[in-house]
PDB file of N, CA and C in Angstrom:
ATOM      1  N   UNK A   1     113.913 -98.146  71.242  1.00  0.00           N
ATOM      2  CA  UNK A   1     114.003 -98.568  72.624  1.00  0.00           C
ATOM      3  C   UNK A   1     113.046 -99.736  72.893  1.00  0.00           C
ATOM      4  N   UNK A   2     112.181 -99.668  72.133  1.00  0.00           N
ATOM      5  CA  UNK A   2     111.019-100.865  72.602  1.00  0.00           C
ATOM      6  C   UNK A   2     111.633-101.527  71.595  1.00  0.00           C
ATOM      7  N   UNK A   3     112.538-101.454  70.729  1.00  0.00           N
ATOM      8  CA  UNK A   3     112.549-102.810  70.171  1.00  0.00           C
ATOM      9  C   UNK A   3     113.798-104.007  70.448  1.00  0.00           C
ATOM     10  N   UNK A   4     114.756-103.236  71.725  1.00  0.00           N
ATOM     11  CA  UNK A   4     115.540-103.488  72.539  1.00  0.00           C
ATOM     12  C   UNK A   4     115.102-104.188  73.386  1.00  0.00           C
ATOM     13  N   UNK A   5     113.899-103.686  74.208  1.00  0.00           N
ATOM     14  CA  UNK A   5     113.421-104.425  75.079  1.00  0.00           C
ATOM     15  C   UNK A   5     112.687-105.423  74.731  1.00  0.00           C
ATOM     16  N   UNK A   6     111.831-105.668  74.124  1.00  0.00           N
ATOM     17  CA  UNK A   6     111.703-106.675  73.407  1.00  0.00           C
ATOM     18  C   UNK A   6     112.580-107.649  73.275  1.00  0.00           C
ATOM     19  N   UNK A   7     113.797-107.608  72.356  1.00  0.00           N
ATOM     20  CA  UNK A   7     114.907-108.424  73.103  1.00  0.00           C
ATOM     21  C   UNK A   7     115.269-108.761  73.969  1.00  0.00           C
ATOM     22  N   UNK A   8     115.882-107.889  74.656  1.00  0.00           N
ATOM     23  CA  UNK A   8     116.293-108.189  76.286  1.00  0.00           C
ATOM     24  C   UNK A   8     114.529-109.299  76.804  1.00  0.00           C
ATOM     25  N   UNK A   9     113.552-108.909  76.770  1.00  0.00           N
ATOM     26  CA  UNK A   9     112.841-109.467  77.744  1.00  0.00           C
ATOM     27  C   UNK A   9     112.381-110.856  76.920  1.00  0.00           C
ATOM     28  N   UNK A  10     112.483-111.337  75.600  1.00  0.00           N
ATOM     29  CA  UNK A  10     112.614-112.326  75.069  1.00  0.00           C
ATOM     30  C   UNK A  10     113.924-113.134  75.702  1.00  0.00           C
ATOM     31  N   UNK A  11     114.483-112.701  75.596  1.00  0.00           N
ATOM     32  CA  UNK A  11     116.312-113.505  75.638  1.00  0.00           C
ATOM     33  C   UNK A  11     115.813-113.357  77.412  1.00  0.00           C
ATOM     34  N   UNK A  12     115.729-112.882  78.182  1.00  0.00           N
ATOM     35  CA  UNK A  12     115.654-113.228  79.480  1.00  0.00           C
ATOM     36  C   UNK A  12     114.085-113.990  79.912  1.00  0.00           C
ATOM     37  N   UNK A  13     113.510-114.209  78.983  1.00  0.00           N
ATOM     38  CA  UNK A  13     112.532-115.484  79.401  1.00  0.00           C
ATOM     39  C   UNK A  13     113.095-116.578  78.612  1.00  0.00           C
ATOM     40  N   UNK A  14     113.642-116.639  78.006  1.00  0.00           N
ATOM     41  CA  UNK A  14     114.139-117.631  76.822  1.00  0.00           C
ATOM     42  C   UNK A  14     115.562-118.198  78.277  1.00  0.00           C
ATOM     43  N   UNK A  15     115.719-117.033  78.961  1.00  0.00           N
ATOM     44  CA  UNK A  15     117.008-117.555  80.238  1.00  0.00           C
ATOM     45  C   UNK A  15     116.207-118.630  80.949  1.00  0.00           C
ATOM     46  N   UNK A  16     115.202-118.199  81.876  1.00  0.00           N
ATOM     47  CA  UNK A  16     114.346-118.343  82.641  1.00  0.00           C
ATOM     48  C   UNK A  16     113.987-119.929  82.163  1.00  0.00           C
ATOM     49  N   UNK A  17     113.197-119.995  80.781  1.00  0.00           N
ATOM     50  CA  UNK A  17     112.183-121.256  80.607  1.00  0.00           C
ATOM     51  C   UNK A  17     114.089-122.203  80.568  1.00  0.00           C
ATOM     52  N   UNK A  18     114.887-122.260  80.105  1.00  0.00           N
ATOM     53  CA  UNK A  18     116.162-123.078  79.986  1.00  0.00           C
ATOM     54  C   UNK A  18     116.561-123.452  81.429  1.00  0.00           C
ATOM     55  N   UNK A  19     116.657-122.515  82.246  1.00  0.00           N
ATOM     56  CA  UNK A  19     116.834-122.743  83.851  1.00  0.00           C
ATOM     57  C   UNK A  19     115.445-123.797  84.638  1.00  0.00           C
ATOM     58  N   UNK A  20     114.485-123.299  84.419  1.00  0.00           N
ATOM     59  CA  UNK A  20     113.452-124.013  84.517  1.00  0.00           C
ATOM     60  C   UNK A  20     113.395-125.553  83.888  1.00  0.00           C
ATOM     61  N   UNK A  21     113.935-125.805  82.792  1.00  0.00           N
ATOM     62  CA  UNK A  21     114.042-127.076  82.540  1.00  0.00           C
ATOM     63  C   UNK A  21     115.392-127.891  83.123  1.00  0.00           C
ATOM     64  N   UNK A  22     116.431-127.072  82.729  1.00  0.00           N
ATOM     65  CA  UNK A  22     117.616-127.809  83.810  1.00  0.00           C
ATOM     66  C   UNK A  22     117.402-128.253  85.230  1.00  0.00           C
ATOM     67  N   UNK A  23     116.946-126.890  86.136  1.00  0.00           N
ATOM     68  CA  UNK A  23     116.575-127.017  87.472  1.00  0.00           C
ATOM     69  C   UNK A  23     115.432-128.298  87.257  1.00  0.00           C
ATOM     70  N   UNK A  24     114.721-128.833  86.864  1.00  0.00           N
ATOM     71  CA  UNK A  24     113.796-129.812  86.930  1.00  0.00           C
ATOM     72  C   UNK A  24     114.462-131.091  86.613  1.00  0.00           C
ATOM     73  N   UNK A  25     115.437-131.119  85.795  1.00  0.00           N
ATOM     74  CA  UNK A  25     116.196-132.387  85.487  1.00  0.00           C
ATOM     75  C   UNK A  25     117.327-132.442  86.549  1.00  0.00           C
ATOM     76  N   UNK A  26     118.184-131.493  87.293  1.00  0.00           N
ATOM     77  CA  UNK A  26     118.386-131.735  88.179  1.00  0.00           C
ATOM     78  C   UNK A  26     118.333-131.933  89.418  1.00  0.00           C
ATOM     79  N   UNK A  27     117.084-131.334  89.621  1.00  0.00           N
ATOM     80  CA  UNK A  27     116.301-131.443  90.675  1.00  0.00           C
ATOM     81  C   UNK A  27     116.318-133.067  91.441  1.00  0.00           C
ATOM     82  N   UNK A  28     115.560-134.050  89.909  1.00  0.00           N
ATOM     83  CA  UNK A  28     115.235-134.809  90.125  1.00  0.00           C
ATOM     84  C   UNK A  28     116.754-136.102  90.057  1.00  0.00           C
ATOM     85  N   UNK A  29     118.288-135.510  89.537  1.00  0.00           N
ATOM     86  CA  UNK A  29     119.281-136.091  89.394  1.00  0.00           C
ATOM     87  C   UNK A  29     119.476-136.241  91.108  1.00  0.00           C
ATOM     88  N   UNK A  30     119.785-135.306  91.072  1.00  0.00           N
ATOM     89  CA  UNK A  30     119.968-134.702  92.800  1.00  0.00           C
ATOM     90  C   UNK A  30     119.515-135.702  93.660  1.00  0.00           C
ATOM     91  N   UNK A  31     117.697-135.753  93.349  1.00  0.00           N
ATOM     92  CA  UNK A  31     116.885-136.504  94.043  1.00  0.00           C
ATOM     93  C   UNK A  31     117.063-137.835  94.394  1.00  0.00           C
ATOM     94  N   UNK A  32     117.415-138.469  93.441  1.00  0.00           N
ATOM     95  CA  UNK A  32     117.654-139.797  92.768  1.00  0.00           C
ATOM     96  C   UNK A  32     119.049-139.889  93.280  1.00  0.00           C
ATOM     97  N   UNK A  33     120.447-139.201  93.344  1.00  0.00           N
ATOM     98  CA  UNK A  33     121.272-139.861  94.166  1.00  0.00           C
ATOM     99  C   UNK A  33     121.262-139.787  95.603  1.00  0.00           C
ATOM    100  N   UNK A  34     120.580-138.899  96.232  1.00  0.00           N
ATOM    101  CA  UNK A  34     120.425-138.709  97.549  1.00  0.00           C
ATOM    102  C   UNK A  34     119.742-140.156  97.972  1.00  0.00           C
ATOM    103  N   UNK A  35     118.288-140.132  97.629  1.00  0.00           N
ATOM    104  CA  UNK A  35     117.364-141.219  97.775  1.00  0.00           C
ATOM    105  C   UNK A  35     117.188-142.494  97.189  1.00  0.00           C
ATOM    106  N   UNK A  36     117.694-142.839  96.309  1.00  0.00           N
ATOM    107  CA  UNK A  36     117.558-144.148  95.491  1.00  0.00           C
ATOM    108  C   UNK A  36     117.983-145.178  96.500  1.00  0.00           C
ATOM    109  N   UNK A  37     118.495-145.049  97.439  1.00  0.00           N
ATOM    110  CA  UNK A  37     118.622-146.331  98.499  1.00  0.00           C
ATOM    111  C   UNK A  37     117.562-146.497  99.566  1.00  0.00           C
ATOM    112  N   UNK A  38     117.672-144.833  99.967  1.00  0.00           N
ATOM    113  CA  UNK A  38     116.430-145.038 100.893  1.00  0.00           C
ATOM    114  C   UNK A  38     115.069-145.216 100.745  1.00  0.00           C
ATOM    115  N   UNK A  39     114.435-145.087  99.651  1.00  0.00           N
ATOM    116  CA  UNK A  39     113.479-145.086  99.013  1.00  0.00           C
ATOM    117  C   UNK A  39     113.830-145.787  97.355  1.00  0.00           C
ATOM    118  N   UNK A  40     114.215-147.116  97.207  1.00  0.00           N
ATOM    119  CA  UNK A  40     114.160-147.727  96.200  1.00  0.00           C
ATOM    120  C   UNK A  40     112.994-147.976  95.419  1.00  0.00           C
ATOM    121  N   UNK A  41     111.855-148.007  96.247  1.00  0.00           N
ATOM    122  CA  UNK A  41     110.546-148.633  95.507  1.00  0.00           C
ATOM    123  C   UNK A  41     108.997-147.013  95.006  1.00  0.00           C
ATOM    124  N   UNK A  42     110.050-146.348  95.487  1.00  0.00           N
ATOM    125  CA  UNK A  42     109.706-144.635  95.482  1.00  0.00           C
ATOM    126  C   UNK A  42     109.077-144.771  93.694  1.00  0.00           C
ATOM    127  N   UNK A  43     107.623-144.279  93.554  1.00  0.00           N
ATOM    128  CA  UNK A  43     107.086-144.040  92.773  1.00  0.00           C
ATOM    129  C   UNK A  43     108.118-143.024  91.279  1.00  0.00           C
ATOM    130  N   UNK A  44     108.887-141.626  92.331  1.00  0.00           N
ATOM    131  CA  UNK A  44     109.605-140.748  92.358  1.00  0.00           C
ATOM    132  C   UNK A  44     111.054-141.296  91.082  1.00  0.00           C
ATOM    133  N   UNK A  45     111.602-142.646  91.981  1.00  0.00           N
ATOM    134  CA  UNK A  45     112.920-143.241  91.867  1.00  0.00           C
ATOM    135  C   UNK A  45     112.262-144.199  90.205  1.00  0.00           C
ATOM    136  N   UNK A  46     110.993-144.527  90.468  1.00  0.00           N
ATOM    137  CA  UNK A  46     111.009-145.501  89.170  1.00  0.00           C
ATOM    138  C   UNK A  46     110.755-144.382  87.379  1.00  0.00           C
ATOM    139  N   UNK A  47     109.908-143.072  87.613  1.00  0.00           N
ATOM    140  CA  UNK A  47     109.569-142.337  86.941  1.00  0.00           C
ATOM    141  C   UNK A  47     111.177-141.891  86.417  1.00  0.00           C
ATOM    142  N   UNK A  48     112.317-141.021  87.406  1.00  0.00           N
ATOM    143  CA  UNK A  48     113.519-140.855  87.080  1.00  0.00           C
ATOM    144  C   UNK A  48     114.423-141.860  86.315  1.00  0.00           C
ATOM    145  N   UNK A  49     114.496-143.205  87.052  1.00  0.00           N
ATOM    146  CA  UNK A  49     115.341-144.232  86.274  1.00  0.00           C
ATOM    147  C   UNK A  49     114.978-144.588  84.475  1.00  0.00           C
ATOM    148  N   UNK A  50     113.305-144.563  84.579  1.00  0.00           N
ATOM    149  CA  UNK A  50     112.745-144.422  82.740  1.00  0.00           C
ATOM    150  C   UNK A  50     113.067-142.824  82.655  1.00  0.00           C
ATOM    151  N   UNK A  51     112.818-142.108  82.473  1.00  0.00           N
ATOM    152  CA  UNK A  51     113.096-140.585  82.087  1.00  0.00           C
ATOM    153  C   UNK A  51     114.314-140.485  81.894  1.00  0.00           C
ATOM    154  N   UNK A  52     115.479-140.714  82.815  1.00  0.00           N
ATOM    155  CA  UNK A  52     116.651-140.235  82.511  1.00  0.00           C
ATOM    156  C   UNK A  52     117.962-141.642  82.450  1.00  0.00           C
ATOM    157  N   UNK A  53     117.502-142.752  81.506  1.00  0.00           N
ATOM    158  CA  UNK A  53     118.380-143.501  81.602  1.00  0.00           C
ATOM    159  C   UNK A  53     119.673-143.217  81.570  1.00  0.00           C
ATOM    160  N   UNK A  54     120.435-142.953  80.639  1.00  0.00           N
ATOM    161  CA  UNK A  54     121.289-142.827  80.560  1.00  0.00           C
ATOM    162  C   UNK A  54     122.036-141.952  81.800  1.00  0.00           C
ATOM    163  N   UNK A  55     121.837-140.867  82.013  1.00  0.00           N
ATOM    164  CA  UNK A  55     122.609-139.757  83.488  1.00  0.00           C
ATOM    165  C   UNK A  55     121.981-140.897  84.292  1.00  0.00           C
ATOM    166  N   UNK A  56     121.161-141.694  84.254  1.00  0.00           N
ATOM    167  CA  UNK A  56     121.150-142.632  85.988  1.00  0.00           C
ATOM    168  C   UNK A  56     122.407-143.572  85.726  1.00  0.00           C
ATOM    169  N   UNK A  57     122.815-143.873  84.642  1.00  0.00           N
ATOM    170  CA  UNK A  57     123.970-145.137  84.352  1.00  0.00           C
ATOM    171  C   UNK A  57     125.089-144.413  85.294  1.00  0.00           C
ATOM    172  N   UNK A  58     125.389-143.260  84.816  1.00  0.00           N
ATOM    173  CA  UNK A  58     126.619-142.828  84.856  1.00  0.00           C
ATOM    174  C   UNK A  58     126.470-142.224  86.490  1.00  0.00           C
ATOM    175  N   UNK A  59     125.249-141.993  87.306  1.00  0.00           N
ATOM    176  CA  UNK A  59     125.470-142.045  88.506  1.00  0.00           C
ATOM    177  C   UNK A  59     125.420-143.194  89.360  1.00  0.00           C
ATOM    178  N   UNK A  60     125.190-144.216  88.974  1.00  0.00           N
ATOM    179  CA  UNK A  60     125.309-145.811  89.341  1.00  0.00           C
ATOM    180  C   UNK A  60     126.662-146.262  88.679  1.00  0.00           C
ATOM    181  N   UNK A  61     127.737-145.503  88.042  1.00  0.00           N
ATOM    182  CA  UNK A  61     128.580-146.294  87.904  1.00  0.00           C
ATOM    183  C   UNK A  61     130.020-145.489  89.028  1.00  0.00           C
ATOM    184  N   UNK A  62     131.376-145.923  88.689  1.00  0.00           N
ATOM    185  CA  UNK A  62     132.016-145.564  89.732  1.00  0.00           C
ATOM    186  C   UNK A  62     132.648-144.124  89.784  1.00  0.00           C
ATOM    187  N   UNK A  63     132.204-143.453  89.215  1.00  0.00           N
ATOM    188  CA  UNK A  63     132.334-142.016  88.648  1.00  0.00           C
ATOM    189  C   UNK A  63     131.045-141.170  89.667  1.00  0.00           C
ATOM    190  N   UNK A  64     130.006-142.575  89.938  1.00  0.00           N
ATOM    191  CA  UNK A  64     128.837-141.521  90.675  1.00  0.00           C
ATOM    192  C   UNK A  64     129.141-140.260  91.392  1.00  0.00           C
ATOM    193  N   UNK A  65     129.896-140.543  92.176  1.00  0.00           N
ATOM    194  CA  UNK A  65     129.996-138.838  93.186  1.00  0.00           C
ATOM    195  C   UNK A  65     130.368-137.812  92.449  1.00  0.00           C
ATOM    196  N   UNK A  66     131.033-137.991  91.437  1.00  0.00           N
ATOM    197  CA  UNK A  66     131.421-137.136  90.763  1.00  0.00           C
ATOM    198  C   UNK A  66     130.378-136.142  89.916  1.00  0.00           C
ATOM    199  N   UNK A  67     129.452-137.124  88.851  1.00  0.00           N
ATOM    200  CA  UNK A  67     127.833-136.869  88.730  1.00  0.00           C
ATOM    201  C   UNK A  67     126.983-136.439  89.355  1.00  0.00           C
ATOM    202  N   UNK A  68     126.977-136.631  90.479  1.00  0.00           N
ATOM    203  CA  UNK A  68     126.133-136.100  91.511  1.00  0.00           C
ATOM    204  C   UNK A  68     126.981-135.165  92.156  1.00  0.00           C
ATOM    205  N   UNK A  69     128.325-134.545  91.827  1.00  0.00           N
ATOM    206  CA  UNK A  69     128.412-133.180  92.001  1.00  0.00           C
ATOM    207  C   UNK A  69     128.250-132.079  91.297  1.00  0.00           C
ATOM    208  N   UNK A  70     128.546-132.696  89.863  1.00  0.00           N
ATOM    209  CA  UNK A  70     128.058-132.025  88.912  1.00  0.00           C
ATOM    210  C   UNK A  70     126.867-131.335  88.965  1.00  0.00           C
ATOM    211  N   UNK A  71     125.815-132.396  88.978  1.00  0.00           N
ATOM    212  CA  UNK A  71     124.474-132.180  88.840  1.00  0.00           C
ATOM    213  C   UNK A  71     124.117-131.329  89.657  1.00  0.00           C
ATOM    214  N   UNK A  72     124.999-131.023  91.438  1.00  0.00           N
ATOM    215  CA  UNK A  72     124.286-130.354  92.178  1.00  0.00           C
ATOM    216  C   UNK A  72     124.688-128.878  91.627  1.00  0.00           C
ATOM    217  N   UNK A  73     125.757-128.771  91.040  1.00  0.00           N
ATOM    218  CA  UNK A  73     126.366-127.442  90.995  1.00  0.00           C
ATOM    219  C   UNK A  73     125.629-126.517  89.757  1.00  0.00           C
ATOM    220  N   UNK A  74     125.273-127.543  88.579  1.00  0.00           N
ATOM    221  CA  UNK A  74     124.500-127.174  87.598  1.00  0.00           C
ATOM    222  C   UNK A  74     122.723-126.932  88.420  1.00  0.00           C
ATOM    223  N   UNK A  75     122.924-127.450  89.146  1.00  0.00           N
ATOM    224  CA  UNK A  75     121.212-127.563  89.843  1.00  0.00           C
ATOM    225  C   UNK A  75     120.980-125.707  90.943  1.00  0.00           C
ATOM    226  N   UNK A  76     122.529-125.610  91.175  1.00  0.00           N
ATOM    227  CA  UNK A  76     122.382-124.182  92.274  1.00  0.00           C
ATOM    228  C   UNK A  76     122.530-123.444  90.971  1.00  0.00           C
ATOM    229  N   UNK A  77     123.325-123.331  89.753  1.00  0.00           N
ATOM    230  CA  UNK A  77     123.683-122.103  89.018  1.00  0.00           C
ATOM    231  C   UNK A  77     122.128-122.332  88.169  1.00  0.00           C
ATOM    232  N   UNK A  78     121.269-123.204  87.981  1.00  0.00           N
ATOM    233  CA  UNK A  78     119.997-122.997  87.229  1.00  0.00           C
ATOM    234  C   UNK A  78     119.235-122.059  88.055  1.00  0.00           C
ATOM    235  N   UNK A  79     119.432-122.198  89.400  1.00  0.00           N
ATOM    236  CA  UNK A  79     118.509-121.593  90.372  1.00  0.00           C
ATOM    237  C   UNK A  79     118.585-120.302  90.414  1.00  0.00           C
ATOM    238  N   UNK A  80     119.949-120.258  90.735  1.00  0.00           N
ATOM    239  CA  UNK A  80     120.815-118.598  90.200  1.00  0.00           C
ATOM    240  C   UNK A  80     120.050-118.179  89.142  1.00  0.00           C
ATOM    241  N   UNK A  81     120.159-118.412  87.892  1.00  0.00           N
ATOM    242  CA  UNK A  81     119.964-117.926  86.830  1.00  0.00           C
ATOM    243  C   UNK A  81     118.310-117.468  86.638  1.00  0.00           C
ATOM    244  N   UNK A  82     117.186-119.012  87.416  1.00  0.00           N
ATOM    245  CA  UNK A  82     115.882-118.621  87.052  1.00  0.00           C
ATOM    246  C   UNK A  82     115.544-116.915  88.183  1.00  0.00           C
ATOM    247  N   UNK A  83     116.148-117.427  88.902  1.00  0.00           N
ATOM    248  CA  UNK A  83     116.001-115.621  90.139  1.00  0.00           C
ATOM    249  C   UNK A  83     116.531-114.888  89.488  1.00  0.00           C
ATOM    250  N   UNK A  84     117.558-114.798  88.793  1.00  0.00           N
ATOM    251  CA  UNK A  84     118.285-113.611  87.755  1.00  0.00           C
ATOM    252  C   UNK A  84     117.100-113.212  86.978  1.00  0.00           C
ATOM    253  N   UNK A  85     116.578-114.184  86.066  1.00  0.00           N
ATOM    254  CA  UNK A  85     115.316-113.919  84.935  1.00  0.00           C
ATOM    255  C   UNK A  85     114.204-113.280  85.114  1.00  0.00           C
ATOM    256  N   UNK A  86     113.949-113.743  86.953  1.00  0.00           N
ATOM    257  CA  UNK A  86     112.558-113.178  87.155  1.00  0.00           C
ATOM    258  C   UNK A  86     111.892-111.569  87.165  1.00  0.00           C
ATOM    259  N   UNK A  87     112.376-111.297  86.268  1.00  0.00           N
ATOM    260  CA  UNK A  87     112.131-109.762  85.921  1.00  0.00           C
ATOM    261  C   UNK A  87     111.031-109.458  85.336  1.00  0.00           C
ATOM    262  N   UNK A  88     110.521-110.200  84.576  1.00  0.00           N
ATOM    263  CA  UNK A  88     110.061-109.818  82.916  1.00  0.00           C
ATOM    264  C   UNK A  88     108.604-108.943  83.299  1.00  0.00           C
ATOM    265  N   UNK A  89     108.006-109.597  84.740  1.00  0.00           N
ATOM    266  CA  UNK A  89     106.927-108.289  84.910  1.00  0.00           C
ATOM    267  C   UNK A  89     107.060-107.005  85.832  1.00  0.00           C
ATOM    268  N   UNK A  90     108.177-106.728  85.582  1.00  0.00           N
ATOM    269  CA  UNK A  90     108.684-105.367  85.362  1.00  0.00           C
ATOM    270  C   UNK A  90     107.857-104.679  84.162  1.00  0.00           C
ATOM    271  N   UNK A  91     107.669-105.220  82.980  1.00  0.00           N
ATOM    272  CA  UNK A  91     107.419-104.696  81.386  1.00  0.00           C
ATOM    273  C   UNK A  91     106.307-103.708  82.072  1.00  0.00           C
ATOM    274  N   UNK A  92     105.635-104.669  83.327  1.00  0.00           N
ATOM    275  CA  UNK A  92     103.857-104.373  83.107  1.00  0.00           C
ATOM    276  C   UNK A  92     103.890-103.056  83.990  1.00  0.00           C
ATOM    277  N   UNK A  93     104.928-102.553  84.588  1.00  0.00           N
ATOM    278  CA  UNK A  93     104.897-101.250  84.939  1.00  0.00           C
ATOM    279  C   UNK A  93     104.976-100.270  84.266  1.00  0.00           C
ATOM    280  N   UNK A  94     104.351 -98.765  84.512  1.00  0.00           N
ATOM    281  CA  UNK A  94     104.703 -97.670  83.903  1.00  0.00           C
ATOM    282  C   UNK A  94     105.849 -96.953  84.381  1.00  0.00           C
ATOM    283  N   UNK A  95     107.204 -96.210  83.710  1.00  0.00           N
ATOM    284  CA  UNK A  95     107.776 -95.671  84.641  1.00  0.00           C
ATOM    285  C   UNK A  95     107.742 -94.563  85.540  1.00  0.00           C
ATOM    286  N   UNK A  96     107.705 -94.971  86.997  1.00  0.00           N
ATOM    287  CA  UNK A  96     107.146 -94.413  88.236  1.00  0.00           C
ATOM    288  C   UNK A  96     108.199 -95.016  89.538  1.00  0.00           C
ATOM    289  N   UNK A  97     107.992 -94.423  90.385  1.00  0.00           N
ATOM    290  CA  UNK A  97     108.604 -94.290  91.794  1.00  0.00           C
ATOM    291  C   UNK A  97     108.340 -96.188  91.706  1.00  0.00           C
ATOM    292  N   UNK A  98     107.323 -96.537  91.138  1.00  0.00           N
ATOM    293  CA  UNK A  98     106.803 -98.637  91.704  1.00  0.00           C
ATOM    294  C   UNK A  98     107.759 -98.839  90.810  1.00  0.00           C
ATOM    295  N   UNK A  99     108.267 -98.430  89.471  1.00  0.00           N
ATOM    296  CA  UNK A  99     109.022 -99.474  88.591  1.00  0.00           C
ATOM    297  C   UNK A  99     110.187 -99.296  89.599  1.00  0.00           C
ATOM    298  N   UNK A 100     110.859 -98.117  90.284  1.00  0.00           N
ATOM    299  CA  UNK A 100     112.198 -98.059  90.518  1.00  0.00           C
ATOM    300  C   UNK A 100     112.099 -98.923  91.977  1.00  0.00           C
ATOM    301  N   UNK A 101     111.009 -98.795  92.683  1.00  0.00           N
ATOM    302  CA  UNK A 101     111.348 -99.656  94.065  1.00  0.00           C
ATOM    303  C   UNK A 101     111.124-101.103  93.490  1.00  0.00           C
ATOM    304  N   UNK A 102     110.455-101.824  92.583  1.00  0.00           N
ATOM    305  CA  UNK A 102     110.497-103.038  92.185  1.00  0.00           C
ATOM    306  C   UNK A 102     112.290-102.952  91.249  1.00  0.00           C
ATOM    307  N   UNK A 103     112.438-102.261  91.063  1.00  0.00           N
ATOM    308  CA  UNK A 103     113.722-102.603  90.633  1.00  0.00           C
ATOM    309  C   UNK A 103     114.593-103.211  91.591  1.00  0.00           C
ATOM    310  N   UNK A 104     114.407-102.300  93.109  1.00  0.00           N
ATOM    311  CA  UNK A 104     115.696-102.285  93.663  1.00  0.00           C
ATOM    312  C   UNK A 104     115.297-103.909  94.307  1.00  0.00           C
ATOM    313  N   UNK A 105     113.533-103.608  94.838  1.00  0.00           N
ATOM    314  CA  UNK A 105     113.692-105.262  95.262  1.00  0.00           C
ATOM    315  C   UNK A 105     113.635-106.383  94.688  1.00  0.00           C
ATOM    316  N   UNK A 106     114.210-106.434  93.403  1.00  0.00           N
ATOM    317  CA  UNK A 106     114.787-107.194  92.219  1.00  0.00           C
ATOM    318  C   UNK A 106     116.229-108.051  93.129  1.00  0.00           C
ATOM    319  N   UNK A 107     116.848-106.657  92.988  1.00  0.00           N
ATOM    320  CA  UNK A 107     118.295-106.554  93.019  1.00  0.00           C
ATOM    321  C   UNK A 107     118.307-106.898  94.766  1.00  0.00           C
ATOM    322  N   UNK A 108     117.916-106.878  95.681  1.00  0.00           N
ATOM    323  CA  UNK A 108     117.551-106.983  96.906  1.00  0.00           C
ATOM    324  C   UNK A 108     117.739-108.751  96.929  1.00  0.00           C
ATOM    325  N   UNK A 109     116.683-109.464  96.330  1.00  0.00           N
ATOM    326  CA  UNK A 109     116.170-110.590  96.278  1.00  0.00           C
ATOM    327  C   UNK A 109     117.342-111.549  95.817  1.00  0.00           C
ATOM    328  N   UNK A 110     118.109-111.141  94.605  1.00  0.00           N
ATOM    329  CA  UNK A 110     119.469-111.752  93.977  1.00  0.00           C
ATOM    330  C   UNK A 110     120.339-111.798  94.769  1.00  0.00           C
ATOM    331  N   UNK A 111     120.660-110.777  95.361  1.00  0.00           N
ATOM    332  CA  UNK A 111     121.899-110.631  96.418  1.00  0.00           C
ATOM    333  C   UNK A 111     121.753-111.984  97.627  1.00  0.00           C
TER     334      UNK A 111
END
């Protein structure tokens, strides 16, 4: 059984740190088509355009809206996913009446 969990709570931080890096690259995709007009000279806008050349091409070209729907939809299901993950200090409970009410307001919080 512990060597199950172990798994499970590897593979669901291994969810977590992947969501965490997507959500940050789209974060800032997101960012960058919303704002890149209104804020052209944005510290923000020049760091994104070097970091992510290439995904800035393809939202500057005539496909943009399309990219920047993408990006938002991949940007809500990362978000989804890092709140799905946030479990893992659950481990640090013993099982007791606290592991089962942190369970439910797990499941509370997702919904």
């Amino acid at each position: 059984l512990r060597a199950k969990n172990k798994v499970l709570s590897d593979t669901l931080a291994a969810v977590k740190e992947s969501a965490n890096r997507e959500l940050k690259k789209k974060f800032d995709m997101v960012w960058f088509a919303k704002y890149r007009y209104r804020y052209p000279n944005h510290e923000a806008c020049k760091r994104i355009d070097l970091e992510y050349k290439e995904e800035i091409e393809k939202l500057r070209s005539d496909d943009g809206d399309y990219y920047h729907g993408f990006n938002s939809g991949v940007l809500a299901a990362a978000r989804m996913f890092q709140q799905e993950a946030d479990i893992l200090h659950i481990n640090d409970i013993d099982v007791s009446p606290d592991l089962l009410a942190e369970s439910a307001k797990h499941k509370q919080k997702i919904k």
